[in-house]
C-alpha atoms as a PDB file:
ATOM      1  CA  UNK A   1      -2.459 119.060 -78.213  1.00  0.00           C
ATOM      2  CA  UNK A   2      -3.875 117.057 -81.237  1.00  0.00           C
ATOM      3  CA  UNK A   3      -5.856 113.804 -80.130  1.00  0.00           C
ATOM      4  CA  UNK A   4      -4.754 110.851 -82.719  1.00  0.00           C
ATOM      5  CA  UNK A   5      -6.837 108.488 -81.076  1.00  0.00           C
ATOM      6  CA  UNK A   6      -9.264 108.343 -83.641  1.00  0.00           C
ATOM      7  CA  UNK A   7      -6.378 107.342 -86.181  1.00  0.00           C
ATOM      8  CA  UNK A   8      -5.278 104.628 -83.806  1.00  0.00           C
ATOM      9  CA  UNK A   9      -8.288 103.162 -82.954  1.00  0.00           C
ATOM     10  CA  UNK A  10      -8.982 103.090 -86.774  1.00  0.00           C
ATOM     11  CA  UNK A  11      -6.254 100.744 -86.878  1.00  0.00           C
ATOM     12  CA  UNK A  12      -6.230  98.725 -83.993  1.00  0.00           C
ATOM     13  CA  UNK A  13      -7.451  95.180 -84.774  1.00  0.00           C
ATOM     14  CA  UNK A  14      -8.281  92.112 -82.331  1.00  0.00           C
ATOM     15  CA  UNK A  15      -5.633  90.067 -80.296  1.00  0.00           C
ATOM     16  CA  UNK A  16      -5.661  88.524 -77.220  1.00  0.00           C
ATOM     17  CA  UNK A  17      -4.005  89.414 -73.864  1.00  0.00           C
ATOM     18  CA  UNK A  18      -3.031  86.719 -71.215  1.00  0.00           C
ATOM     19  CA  UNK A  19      -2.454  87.758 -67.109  1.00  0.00           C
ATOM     20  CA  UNK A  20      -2.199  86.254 -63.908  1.00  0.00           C
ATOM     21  CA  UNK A  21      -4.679  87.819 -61.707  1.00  0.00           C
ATOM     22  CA  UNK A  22      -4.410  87.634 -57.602  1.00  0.00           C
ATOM     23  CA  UNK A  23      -1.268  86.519 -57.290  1.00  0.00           C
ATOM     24  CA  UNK A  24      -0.541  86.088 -53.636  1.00  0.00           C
ATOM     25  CA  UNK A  25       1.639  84.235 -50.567  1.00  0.00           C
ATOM     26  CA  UNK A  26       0.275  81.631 -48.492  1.00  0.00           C
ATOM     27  CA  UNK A  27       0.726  81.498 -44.560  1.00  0.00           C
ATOM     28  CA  UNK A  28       4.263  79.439 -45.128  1.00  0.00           C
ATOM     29  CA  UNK A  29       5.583  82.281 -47.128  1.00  0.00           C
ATOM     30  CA  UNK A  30       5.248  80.681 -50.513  1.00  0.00           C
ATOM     31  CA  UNK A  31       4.388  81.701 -54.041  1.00  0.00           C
ATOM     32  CA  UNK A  32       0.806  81.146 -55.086  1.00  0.00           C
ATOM     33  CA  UNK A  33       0.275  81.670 -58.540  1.00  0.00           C
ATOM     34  CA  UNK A  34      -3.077  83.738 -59.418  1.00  0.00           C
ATOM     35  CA  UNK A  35      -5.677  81.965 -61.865  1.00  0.00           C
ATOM     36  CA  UNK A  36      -4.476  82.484 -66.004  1.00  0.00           C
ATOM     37  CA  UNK A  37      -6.987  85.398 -67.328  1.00  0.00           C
ATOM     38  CA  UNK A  38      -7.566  85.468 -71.043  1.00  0.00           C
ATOM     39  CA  UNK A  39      -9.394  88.638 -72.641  1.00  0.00           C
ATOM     40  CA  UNK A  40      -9.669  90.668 -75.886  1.00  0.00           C
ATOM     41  CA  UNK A  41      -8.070  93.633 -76.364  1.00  0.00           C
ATOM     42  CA  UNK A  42      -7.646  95.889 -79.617  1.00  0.00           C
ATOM     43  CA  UNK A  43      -4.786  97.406 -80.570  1.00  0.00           C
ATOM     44  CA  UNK A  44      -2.200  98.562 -83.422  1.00  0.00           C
ATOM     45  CA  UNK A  45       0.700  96.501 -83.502  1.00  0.00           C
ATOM     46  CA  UNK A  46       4.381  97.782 -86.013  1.00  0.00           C
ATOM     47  CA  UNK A  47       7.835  97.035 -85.487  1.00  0.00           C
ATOM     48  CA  UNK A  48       9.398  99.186 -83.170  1.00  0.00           C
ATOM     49  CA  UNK A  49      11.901 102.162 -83.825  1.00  0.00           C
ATOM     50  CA  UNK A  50      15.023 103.138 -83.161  1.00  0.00           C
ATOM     51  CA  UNK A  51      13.586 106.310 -81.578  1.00  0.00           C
ATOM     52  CA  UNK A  52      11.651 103.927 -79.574  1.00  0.00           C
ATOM     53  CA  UNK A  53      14.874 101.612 -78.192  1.00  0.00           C
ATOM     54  CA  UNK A  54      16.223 104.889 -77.112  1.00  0.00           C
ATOM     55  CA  UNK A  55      14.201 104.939 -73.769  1.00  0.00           C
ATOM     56  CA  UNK A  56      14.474 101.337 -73.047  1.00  0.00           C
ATOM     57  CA  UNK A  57      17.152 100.268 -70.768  1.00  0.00           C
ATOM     58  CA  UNK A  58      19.989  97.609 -72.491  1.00  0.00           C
ATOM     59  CA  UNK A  59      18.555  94.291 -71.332  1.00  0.00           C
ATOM     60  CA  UNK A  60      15.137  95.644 -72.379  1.00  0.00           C
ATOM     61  CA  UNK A  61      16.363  97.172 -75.941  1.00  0.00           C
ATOM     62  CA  UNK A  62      17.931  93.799 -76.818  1.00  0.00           C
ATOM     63  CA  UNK A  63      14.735  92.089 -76.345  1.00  0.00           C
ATOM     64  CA  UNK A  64      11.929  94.589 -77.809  1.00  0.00           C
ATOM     65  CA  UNK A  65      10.697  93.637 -81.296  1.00  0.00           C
ATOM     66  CA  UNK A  66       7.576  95.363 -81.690  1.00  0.00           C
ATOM     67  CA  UNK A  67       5.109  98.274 -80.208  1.00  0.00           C
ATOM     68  CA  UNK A  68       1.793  98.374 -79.366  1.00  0.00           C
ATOM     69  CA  UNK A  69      -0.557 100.812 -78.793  1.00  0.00           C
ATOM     70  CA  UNK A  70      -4.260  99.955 -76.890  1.00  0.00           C
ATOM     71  CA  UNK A  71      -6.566 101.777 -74.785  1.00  0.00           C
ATOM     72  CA  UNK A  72      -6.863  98.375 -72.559  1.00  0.00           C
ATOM     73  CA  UNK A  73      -4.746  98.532 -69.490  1.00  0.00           C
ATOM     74  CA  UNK A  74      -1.341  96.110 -69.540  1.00  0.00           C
ATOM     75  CA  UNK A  75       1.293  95.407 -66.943  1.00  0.00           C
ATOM     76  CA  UNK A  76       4.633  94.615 -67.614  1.00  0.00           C
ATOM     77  CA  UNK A  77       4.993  90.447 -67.979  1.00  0.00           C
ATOM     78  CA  UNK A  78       1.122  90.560 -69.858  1.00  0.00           C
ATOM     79  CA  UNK A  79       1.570  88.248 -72.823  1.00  0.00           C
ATOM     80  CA  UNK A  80      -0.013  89.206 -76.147  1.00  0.00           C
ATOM     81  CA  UNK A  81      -0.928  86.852 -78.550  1.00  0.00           C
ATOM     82  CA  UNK A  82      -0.694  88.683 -81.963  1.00  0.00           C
ATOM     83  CA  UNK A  83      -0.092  86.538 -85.368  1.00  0.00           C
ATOM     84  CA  UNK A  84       0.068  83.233 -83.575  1.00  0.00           C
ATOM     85  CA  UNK A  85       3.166  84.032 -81.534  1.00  0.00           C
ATOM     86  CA  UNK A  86       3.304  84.896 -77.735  1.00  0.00           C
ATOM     87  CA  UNK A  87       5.053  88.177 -77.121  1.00  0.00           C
ATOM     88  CA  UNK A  88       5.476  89.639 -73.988  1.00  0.00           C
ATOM     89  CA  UNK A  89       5.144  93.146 -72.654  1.00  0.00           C
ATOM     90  CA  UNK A  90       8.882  94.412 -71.514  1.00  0.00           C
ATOM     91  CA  UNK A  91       8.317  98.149 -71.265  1.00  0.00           C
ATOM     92  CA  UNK A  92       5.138 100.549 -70.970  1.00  0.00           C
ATOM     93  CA  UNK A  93       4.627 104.235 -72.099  1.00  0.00           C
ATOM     94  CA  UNK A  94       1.866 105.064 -70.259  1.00  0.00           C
ATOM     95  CA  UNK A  95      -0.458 108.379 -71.983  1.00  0.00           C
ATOM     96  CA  UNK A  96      -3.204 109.394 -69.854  1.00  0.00           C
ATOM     97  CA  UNK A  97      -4.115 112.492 -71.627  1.00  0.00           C
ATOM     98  CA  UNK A  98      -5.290 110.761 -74.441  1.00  0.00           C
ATOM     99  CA  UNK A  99      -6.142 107.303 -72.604  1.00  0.00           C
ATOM    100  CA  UNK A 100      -3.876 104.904 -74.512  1.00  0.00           C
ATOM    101  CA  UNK A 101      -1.240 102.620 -72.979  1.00  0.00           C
ATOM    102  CA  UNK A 102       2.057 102.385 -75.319  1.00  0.00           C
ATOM    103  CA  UNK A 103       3.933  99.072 -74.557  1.00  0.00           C
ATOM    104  CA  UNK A 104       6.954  97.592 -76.316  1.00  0.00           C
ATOM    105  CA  UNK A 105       6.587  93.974 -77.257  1.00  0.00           C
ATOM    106  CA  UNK A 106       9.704  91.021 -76.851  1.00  0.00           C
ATOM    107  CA  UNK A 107       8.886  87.715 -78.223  1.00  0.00           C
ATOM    108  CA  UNK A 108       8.040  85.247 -75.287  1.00  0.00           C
ATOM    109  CA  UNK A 109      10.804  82.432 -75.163  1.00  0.00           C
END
């Protein structure tokens, strides 16, 4: 199998990526949001293709705009801040033969 990652990485340039970590429930049963974590990641950013929307489900498809590609790890609900808009990550491809995460990107309302 050919590695691309030196291709990608080439092209990945700065953005940040916001997460809640330690989310938990209290004794009473209620939500406890975790603290807001804020880091850089680096990653290559296009729009995404119609190749791509074929392995998202409807809701999902409607929504994606772009796709990223990073070697940081993501969760589904991360926001990415990329261009000065919030987008948020619907969908992940995960790769671990080459260590890259693949995620498809809807714009945060």
């Amino acid at each position: 199998m050919i590695d691309l990652g030196w291709a990608i990485d080439a092209e990945a340039t700065g953005m940040r990526r916001r997460t809640f970590a330690g989310s938990s429930y209290n004794a009473d049963g209620d939500f406890v949001a975790g603290a807001l974590a804020e880091t850089d990641i680096r990653a290559t950013i296009q729009p995404i293709k119609g190749v791509e929307l074929r392995d998202l489900e409807e809701g999902v498809r409607a929504e994606a705009r772009y796709s990223l590609w990073t070697r940081s790890s993501l969760v589904l609900g991360d926001i990415v801040i990329y261009g000065g808009a919030d987008y948020r990550v619907v969908f992940l491809w995960p790769r671990p033969q080459d260590g890259f995460v693949k995620a498809a990107l809807g714009l945060k309302k």
